[in-house]
Protein backbone atom coordinates (compact mmCIF):
# COMPACT_ATOMS: atom_id res chain seq x y z
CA UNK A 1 45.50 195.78 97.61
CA UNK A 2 44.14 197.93 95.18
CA UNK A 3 40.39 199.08 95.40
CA UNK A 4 40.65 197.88 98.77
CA UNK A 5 38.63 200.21 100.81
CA UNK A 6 40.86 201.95 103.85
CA UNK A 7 40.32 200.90 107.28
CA UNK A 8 42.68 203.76 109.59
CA UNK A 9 43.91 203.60 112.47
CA UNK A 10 45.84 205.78 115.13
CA UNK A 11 48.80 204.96 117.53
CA UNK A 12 50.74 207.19 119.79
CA UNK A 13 54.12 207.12 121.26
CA UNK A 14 55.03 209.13 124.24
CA UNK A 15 58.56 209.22 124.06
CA UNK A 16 61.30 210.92 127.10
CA UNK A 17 60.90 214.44 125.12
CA UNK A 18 58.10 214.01 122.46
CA UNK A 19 54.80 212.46 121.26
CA UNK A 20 54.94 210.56 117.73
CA UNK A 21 51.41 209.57 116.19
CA UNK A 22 51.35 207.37 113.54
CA UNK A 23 48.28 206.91 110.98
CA UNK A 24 48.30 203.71 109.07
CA UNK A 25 45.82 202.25 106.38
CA UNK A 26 45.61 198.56 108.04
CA UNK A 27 44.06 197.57 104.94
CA UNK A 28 46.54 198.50 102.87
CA UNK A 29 49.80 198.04 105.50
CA UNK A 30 51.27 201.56 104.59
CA UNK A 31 51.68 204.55 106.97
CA UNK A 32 49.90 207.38 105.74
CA UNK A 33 51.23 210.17 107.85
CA UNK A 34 53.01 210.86 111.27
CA UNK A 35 53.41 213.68 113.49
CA UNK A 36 55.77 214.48 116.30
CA UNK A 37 55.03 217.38 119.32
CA UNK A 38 57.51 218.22 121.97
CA UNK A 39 56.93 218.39 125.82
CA UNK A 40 59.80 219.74 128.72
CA UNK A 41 61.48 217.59 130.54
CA UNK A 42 62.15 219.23 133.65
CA UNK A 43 65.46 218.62 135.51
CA UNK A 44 66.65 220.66 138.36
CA UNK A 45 70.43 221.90 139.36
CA UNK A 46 70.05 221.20 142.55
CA UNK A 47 68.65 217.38 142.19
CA UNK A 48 70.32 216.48 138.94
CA UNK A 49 68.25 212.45 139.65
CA UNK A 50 64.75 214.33 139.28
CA UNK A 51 63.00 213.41 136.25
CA UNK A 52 59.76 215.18 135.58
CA UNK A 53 57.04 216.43 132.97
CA UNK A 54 53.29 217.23 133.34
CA UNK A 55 50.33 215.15 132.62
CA UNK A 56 48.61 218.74 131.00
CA UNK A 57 51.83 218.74 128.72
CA UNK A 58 51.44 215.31 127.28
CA UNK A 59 47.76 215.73 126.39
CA UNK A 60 48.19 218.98 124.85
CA UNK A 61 51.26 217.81 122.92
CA UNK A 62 49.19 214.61 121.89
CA UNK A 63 46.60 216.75 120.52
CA UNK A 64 48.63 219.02 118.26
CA UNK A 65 50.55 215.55 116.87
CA UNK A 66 47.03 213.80 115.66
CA UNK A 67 45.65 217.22 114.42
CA UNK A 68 49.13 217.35 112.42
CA UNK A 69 48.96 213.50 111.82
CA UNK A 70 45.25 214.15 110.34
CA UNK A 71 45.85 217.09 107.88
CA UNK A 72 49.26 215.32 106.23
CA UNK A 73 47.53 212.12 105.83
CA UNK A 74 44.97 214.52 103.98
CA UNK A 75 41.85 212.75 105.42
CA UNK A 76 38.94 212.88 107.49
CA UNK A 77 39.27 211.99 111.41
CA UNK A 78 36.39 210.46 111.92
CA UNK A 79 37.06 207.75 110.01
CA UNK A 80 40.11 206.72 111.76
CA UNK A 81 38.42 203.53 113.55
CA UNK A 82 40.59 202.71 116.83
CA UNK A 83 43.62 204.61 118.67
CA UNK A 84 46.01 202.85 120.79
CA UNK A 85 49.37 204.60 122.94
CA UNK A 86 52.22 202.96 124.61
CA UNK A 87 54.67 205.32 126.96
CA UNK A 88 57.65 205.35 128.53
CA UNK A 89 57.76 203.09 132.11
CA UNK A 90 57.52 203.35 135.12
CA UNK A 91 56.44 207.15 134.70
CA UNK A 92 53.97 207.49 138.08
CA UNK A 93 51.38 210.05 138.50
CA UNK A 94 49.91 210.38 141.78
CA UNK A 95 46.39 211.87 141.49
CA UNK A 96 44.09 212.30 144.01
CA UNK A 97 40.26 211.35 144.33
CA UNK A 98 39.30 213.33 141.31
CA UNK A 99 41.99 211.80 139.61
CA UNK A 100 43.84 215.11 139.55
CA UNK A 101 47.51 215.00 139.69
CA UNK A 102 49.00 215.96 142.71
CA UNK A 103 52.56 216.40 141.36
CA UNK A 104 54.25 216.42 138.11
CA UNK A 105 54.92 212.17 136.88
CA UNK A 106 57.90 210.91 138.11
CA UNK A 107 59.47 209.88 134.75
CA UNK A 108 61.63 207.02 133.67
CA UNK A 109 64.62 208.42 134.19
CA UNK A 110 63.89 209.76 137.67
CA UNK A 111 66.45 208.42 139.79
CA UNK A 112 64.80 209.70 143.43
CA UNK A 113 63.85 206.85 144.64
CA UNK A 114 67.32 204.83 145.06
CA UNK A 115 66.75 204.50 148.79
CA UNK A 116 63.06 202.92 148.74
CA UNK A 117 64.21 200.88 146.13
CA UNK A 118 67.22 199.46 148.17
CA UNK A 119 65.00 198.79 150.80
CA UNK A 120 61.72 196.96 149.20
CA UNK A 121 64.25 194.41 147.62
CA UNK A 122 66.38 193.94 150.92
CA UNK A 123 62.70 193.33 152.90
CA UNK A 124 61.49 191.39 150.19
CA UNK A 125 64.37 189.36 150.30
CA UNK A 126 64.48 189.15 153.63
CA UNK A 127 60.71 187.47 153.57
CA UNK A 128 62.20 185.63 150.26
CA UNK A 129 59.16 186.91 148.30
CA UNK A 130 58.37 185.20 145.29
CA UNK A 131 57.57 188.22 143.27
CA UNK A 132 61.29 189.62 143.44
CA UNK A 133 62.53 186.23 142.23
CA UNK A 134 60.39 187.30 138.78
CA UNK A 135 61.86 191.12 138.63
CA UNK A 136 65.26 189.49 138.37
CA UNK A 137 66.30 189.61 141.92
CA UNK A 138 66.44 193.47 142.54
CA UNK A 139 63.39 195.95 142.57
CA UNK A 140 65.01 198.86 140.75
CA UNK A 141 64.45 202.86 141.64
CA UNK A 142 63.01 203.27 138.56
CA UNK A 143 59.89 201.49 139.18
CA UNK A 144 56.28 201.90 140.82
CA UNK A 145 56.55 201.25 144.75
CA UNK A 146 59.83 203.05 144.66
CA UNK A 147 58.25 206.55 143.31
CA UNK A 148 55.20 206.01 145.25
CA UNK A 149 56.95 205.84 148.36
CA UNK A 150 59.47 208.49 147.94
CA UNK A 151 56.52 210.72 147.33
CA UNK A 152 54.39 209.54 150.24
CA UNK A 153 57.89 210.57 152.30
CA UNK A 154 58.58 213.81 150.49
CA UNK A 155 55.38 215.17 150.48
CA UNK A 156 53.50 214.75 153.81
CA UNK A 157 51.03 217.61 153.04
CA UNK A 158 49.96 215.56 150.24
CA UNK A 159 49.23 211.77 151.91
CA UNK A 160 46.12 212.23 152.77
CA UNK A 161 44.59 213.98 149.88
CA UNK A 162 46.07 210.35 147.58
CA UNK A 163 43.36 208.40 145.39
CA UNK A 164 45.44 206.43 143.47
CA UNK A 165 48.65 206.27 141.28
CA UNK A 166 48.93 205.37 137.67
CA UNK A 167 51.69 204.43 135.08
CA UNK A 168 51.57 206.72 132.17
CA UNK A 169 50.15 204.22 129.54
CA UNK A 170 47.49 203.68 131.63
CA UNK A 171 46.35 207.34 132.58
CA UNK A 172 46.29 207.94 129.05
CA UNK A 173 43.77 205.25 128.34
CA UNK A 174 41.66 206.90 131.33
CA UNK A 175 41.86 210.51 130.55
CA UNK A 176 40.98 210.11 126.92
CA UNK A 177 37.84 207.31 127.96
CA UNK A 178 36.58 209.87 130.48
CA UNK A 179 37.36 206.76 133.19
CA UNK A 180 37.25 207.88 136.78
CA UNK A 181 35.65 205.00 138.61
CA UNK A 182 38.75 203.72 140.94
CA UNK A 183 37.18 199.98 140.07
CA UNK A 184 36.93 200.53 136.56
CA UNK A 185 40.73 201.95 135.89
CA UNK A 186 42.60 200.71 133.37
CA UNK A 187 45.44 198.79 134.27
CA UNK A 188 48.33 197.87 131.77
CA UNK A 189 49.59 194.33 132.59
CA UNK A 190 52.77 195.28 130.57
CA UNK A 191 53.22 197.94 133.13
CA UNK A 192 51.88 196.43 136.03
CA UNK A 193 53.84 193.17 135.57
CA UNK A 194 57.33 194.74 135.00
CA UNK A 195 57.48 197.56 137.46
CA UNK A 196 54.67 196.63 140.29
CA UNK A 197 55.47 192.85 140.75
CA UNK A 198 51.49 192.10 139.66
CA UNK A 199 51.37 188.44 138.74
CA UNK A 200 48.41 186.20 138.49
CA UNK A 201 50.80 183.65 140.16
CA UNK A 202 50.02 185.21 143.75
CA UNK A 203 46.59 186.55 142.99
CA UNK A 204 47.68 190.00 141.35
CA UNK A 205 50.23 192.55 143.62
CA UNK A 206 52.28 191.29 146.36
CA UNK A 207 50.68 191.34 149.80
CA UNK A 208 49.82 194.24 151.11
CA UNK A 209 51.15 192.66 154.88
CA UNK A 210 55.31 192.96 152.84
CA UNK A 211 54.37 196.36 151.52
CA UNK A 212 53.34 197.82 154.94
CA UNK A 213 56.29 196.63 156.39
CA UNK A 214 58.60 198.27 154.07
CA UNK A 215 57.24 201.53 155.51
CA UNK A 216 53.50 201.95 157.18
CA UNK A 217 53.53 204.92 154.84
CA UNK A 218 51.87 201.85 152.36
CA UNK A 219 49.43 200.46 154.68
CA UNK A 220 46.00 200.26 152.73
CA UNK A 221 48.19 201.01 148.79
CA UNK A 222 46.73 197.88 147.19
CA UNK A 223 43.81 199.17 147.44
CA UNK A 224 44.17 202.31 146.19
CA UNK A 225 45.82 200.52 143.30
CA UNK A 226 42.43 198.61 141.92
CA UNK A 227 41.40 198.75 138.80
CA UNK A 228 40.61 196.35 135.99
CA UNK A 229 43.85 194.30 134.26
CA UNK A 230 44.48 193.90 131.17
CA UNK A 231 46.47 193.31 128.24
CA UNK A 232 46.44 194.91 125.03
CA UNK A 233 44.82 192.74 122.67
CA UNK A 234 41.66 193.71 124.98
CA UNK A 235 39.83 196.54 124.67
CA UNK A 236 40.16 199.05 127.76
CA UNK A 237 37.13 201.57 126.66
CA UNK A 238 36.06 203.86 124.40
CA UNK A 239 37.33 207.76 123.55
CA UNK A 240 34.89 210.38 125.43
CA UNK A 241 33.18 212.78 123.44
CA UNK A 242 35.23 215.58 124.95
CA UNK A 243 38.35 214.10 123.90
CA UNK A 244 37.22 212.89 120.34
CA UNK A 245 36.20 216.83 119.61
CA UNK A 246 40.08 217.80 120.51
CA UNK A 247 41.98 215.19 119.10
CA UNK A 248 39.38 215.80 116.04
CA UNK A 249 38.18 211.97 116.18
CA UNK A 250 34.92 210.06 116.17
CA UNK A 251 33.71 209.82 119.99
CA UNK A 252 32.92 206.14 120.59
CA UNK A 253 35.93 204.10 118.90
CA UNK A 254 37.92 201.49 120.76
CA UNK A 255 41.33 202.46 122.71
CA UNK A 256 43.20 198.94 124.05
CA UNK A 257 44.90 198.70 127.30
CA UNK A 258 48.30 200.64 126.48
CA UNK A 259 51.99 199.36 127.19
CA UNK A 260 55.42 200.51 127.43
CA UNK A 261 57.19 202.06 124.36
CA UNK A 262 59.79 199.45 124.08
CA UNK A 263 57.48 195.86 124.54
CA UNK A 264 55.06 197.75 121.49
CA UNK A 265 58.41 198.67 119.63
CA UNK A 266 58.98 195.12 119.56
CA UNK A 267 55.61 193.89 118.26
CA UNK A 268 56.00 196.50 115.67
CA UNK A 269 59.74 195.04 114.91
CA UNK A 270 57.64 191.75 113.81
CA UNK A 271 58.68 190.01 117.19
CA UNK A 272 57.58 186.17 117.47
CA UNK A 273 57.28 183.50 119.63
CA UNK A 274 60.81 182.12 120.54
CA UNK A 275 62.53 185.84 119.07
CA UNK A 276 63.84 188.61 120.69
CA UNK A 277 64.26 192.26 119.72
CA UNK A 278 67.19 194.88 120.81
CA UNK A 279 65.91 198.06 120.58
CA UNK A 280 69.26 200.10 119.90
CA UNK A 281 69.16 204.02 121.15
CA UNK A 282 70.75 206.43 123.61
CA UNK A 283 69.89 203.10 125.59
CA UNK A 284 69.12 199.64 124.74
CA UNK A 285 65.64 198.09 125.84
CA UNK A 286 65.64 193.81 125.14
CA UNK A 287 62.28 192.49 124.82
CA UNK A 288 62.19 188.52 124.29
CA UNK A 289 58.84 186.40 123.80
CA UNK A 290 59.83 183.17 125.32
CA UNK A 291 57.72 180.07 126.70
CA UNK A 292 54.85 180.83 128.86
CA UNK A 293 55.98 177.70 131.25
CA UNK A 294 59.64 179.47 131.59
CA UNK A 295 60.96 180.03 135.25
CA UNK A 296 62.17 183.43 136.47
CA UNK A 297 65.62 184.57 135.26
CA UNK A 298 67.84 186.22 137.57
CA UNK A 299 69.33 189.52 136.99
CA UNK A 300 66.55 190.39 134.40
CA UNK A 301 63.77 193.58 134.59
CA UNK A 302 60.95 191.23 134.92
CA UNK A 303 58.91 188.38 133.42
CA UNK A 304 55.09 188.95 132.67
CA UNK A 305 52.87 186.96 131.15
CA UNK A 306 51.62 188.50 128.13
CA UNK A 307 53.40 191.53 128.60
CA UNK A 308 54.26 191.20 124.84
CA UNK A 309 52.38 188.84 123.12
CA UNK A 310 49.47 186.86 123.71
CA UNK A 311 50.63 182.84 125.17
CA UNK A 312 54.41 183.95 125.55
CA UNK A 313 56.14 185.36 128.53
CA UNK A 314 57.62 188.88 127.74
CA UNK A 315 60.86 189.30 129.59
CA UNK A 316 62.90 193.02 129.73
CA UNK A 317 66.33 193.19 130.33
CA UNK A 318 68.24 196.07 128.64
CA UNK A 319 71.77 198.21 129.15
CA UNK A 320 72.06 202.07 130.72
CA UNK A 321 73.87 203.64 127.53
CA UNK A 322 74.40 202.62 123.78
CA UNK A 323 74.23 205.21 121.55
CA UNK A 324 74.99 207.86 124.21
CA UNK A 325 78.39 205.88 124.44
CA UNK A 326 79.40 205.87 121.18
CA UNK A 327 78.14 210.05 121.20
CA UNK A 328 80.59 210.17 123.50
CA UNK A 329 83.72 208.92 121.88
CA UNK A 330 83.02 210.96 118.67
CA UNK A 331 82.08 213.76 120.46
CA UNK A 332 85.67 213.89 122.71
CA UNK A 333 86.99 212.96 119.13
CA UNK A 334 85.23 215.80 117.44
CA UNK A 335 83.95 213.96 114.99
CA UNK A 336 80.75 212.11 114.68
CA UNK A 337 79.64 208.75 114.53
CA UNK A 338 78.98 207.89 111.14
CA UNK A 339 82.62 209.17 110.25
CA UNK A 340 84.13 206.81 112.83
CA UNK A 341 81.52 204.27 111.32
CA UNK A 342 83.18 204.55 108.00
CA UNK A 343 86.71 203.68 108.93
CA UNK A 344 86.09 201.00 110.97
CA UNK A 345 84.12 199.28 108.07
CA UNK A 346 87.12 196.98 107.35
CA UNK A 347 87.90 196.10 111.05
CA UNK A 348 87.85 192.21 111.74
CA UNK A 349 86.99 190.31 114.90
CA UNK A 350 89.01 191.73 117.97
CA UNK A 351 91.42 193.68 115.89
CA UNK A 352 91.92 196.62 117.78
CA UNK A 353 93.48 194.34 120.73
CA UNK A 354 90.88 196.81 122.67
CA UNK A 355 88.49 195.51 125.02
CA UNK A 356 85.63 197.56 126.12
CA UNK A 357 83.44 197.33 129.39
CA UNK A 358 80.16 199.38 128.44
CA UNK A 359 79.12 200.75 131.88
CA UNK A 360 79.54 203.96 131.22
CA UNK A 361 76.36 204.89 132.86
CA UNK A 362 76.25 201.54 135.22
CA UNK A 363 74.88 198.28 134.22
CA UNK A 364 71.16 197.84 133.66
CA UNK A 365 71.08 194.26 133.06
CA UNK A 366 72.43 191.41 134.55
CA UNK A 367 74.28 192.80 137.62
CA UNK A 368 72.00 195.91 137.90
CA UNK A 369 74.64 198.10 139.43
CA UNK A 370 74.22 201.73 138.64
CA UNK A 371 77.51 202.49 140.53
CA UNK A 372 79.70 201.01 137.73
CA UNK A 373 81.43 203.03 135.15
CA UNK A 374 83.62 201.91 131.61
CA UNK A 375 86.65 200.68 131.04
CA UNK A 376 88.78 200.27 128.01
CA UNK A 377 91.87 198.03 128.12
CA UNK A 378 94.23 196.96 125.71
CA UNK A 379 95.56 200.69 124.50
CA UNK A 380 99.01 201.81 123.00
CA UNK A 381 99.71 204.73 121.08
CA UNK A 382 98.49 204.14 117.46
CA UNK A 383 94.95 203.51 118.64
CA UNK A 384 92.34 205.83 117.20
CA UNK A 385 89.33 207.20 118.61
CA UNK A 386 87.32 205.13 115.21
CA UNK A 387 89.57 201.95 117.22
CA UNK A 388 87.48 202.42 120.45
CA UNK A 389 84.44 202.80 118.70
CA UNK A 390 84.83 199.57 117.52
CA UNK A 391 85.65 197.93 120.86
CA UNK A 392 82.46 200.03 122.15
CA UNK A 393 80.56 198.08 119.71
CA UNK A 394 81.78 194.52 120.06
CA UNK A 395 81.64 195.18 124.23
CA UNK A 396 77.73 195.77 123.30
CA UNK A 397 77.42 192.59 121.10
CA UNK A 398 79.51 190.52 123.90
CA UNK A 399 77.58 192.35 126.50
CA UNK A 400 73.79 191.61 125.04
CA UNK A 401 74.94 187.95 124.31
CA UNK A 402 75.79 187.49 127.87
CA UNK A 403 72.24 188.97 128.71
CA UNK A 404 70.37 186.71 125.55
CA UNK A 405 72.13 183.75 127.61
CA UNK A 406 71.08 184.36 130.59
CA UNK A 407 67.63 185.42 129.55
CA UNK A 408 67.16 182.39 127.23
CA UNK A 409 68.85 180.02 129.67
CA UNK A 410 71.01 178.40 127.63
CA UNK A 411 68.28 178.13 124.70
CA UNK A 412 69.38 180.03 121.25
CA UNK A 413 67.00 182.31 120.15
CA UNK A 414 65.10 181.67 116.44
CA UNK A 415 65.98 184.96 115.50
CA UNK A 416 67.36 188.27 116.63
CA UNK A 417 66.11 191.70 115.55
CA UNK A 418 67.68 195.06 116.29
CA UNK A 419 65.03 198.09 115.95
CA UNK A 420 65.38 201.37 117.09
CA UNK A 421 66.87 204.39 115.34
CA UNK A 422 70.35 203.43 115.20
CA UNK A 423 70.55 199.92 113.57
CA UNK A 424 68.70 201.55 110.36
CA UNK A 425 71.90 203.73 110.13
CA UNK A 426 74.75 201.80 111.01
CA UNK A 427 75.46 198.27 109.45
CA UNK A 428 79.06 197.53 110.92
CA UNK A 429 76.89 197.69 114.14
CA UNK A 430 74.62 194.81 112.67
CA UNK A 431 77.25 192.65 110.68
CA UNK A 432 79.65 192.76 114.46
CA UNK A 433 76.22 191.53 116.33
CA UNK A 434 75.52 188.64 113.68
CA UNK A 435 78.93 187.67 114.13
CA UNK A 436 79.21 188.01 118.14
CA UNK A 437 76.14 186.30 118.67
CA UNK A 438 76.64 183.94 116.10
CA UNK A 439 72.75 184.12 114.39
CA UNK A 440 70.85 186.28 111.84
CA UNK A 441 70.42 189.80 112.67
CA UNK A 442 67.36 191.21 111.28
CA UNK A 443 66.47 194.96 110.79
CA UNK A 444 63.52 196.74 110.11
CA UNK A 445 63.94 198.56 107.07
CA UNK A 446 61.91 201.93 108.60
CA UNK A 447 61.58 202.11 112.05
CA UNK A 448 58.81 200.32 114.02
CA UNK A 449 58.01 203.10 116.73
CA UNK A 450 54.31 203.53 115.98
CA UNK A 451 53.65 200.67 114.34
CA UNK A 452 53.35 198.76 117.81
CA UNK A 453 50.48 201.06 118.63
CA UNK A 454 48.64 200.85 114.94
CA UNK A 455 48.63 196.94 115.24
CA UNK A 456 47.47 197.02 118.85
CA UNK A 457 44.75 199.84 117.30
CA UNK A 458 43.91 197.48 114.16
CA UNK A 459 43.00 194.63 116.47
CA UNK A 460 40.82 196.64 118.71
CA UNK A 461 38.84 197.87 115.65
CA UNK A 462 38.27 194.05 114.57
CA UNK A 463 40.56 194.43 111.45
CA UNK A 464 42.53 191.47 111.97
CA UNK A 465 42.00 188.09 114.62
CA UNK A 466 45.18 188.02 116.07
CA UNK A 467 48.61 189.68 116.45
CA UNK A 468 50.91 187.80 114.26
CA UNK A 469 48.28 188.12 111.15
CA UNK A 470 48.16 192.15 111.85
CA UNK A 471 52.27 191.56 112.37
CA UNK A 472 52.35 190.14 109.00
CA UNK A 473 49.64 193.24 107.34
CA UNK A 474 51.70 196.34 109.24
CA UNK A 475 55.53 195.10 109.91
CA UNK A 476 57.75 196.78 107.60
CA UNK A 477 60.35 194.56 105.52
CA UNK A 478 63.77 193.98 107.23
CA UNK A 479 67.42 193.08 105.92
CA UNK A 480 69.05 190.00 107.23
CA UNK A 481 72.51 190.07 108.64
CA UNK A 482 74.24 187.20 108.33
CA UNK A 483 77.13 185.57 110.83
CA UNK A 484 80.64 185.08 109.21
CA UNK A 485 81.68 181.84 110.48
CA UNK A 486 85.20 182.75 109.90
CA UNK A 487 84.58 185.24 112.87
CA UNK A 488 83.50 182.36 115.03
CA UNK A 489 86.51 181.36 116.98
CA UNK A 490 87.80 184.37 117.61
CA UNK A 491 84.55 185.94 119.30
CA UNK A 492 84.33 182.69 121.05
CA UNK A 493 87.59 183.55 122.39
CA UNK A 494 87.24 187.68 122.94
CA UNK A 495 83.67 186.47 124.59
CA UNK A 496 85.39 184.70 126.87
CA UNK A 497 88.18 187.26 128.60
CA UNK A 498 84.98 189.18 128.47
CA UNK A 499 82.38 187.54 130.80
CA UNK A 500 85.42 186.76 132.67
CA UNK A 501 86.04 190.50 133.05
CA UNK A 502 82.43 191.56 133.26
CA UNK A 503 82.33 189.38 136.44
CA UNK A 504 85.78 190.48 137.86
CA UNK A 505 84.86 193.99 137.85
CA UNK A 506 81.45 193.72 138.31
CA UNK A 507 81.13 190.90 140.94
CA UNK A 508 84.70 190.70 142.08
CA UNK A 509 85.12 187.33 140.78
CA UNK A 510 88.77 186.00 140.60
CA UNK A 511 90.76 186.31 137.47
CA UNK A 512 94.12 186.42 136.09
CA UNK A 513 94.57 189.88 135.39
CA UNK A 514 97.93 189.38 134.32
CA UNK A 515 97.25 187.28 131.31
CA UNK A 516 94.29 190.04 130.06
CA UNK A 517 96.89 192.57 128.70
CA UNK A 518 98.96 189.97 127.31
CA UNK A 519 95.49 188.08 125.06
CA UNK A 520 94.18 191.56 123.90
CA UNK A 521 97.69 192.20 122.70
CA UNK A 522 98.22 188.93 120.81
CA UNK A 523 95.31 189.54 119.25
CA UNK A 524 95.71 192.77 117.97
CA UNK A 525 99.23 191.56 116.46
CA UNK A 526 97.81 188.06 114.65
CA UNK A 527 94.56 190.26 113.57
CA UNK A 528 97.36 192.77 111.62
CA UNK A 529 99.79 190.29 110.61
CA UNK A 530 96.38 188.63 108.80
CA UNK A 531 95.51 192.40 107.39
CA UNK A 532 92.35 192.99 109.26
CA UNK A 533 93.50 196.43 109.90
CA UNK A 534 92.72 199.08 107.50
């Protein structure tokens, strides 16, 4: 696009321990610059499920990463033309009338809130409210009501002085618009939808008359919760002059309703209608765009309309470890991954005779039971630690395809993609999830954090009419794993013993446990008679 003149644009992501801004010329699809600035997490000894960081924190650390992003990219601020920032979710600030926080945001991974969790889904199901039916079944402790009402309980001194409480994507839309009107708040449907059980099915959050009797401690919350709902193809506001001087930007341009990190991940992965994207790290977050007219799906983190893309319903399902798991074996192997990578390069389908069960840190997604833990079966005494790994991966591949099932409902996905940082650097991990699930595995040949936020930023600015056309403009390229169908039968086959397992263990479903040892044996043998082992 040469001679084309630049149109810029800004995106943010607010990761668990850092802020990335990207800078891309939408005119020209390329990323000019980005910039990264740390915050603290903040843990304590003596709680290790607290989770915290401070709302000052992020906004300084945002600032430093734009003023960075701006001098690399060697150009002038103010002609950056939009910004746009997704965050982790459900990170809750509770602020009070000023919209001051009271308390440090109960982050992501703050686990405090087990008990109000346990009991919002028992009264909701109880009243068999509809809105649990459409967060899979199970309100989880990580999300909105939980936090809010663990520190309503924990913090008496505090109840009365509470305005409001607000999801991180959307305070940042606030703070940096100057917003402080309780009517006029910005209100991520992404965020809303997945972790507050808003739906324009039932008129927006569930009844206040369920939430009160959870605890009385939430009489009069919905309306402390107003705001204005969006998603974010729409613009939210504009960036205060106060905040366009720090960040070194032009005071006026448009900011979009913001999201969580993994949906915008996703967009930035190229995700389409009918398509859904694994988004492979310590963790694994699985965002799917599927029909608008779809029913809920049980065991799932929620189904929002337009959570991801405009017309489709974004569903979230995801599992507790990944990447931390397969730290873990290399680390009590003293190695590292990408040496256990390498030998395994030559393992076929099942080979190892090992059979892994990745709940290592609990399942996520589709029993949502935080009290399980792994299991390996299958070992003798010639397996290596680079063996497990390779059980660790196919037990991820057999695990998501049990989740893709469930989530598409028996429907096969048009395509697959697997973003996130570890994908980019590990190709037996792609070529084993082609084959388990049987369909093309596409990955994005530079990661897609940030890219999310510039498309979402590029459509607020006017640069482009829709989503899929800035998709096409900003989505970097992606390589295309393909399925062996020589692999076919025997996945089929492993697949099997393993959703028959998942269940047993994870349900208490009966099985013939005696005949498990016996199959992961033969199949280790027949794999080495054929030479699979290297």
């Amino acid at each position: 696009m040469t001679g084309t003149a630049p149109q810029l644009v800004a995106g943010a992501d607010f990761g668990t321990l850092s802020v990335r801004v990207t800078i891309m010329d939408s005119a020209a699809g390329e990323v000019l610059a980005t910039a990264t600035a740390p915050y603290p997490l903040k843990r304590s000894a003596a709680d290790p499920l607290l989770g915290q960081q401070a709302h000052a924190d992020h906004m300084e650390a945002l600032t430093l990463a734009m003023q960075e992003g701006i001098a690399t990219a060697g150009i002038d601020g103010q002609a950056i033309a939009a910004f746009a920032a997704d965050t982790t979710g459900s990170s809750v600030v509770m602020l009070d009338a000023g919209m001051q926080p009271l308390d440090d945001y109960y982050l992501w991974c703050d686990h405090r809130a087990h008990a109000e969790a346990a009991e919002i889904t028992a009264a909701a199901r109880d009243r068999g409210l509809e809105a649990l039916n459409w967060c899979g079944g199970t309100y989880s402790h990580e999300w909105g009501y939980a936090k809010l009402l663990h520190f309503l309980r924990h913090n008496p001194g505090a109840r009365d002085r509470l305005g409001t409480a607000m999801e991180h994507c959307d305070m940042v839309v606030a703070t940096l618009c100057g917003i402080t009107d309780p009517g006029a708040l910005p209100r991520s449907i992404c965020a809303m939808g997945h972790k507050w059980m808003w739906s324009p099915r039932w008129g927006g959050l569930p009844p206040q008359d369920f939430l009160s009797s959870v605890d009385p401690l939430l009489d009069g919350i919905n309306a402390r919760l107003s705001g204005r709902f969006g998603t974010s193809d729409q613009v939210a506001g504009h960036l205060a002059p106060q905040w366009a001087a720090q960040l070194g930007l032009r005071p006026g341009i448009p900011i979009p309703f913001g999201g969580f990190d993994a949906h915008w991940d996703a967009v930035g992965a190229g995700i389409r209608p009918g398509e859904v994207v694994n988004v492979v790290g310590t963790s694994t977050c699985i965002i799917a765009a599927i029909n608008a007219d779809s029913p809920p799906v049980a065991g799932i983190c929620g189904a929002v309309p337009g959570s991801v893309l405009p017309g489709a319903m974004g569903v979230e399902a995801g599992q507790s470890a990944t990447g931390d798991i397969f730290e873990a074996i290399a680390r009590r192997a003293g190695t590292d991954v990408a040496s256990l990578s390498a030998l395994i390069e030559g393992h076929g389908p099942a080979s190892t005779g090992l059979l892994r069960l990745v709940w290592d840190n609990g399942d996520r997604t589709i029993l949502v039971r935080p009290d399980l833990g792994g299991v390996t079966l299958g070992w003798d005494l010639a397996h290596t630690a680079a063996d497990e790994l390779h059980a660790a991966i196919e037990g991820m591949a057999m695990h998501v395809r049990l989740i893709l099932d469930r989530m598409g409902q028996g429907a096969r996905f048009i395509r697959v993609i697997n973003a996130g940082g570890i994908p980019q650097k590990n190709p037996v991990l792609n070529r084993i999830y082609a084959d388990v699930l049987g369909t093309e595995v596409h990955v994005p040949a530079s990661s897609p954090v940030g890219i999310g936020a510039c498309i979402f930023a590029a459509l607020a600015a006017g640069h482009f009419q829709d989503v899929a056309s800035a998709q096409a403009q900003l989505c970097p390229p992606a390589r295309v794993f393909r399925p062996n169908p020589a692999t076919r039968a025997t996945y089929d086959a492993l697949q099997d013993l393993f959703t028959d397992l998942y269940h047993g263990f994870g349900e208490g479903r009966a099985l013939d446990l005696g005949a498990v040892l016996p199959r992961l044996r033969q199949f280790r043998l027949s794999r080495a008679q054929e030479g699979d082992l290297s």
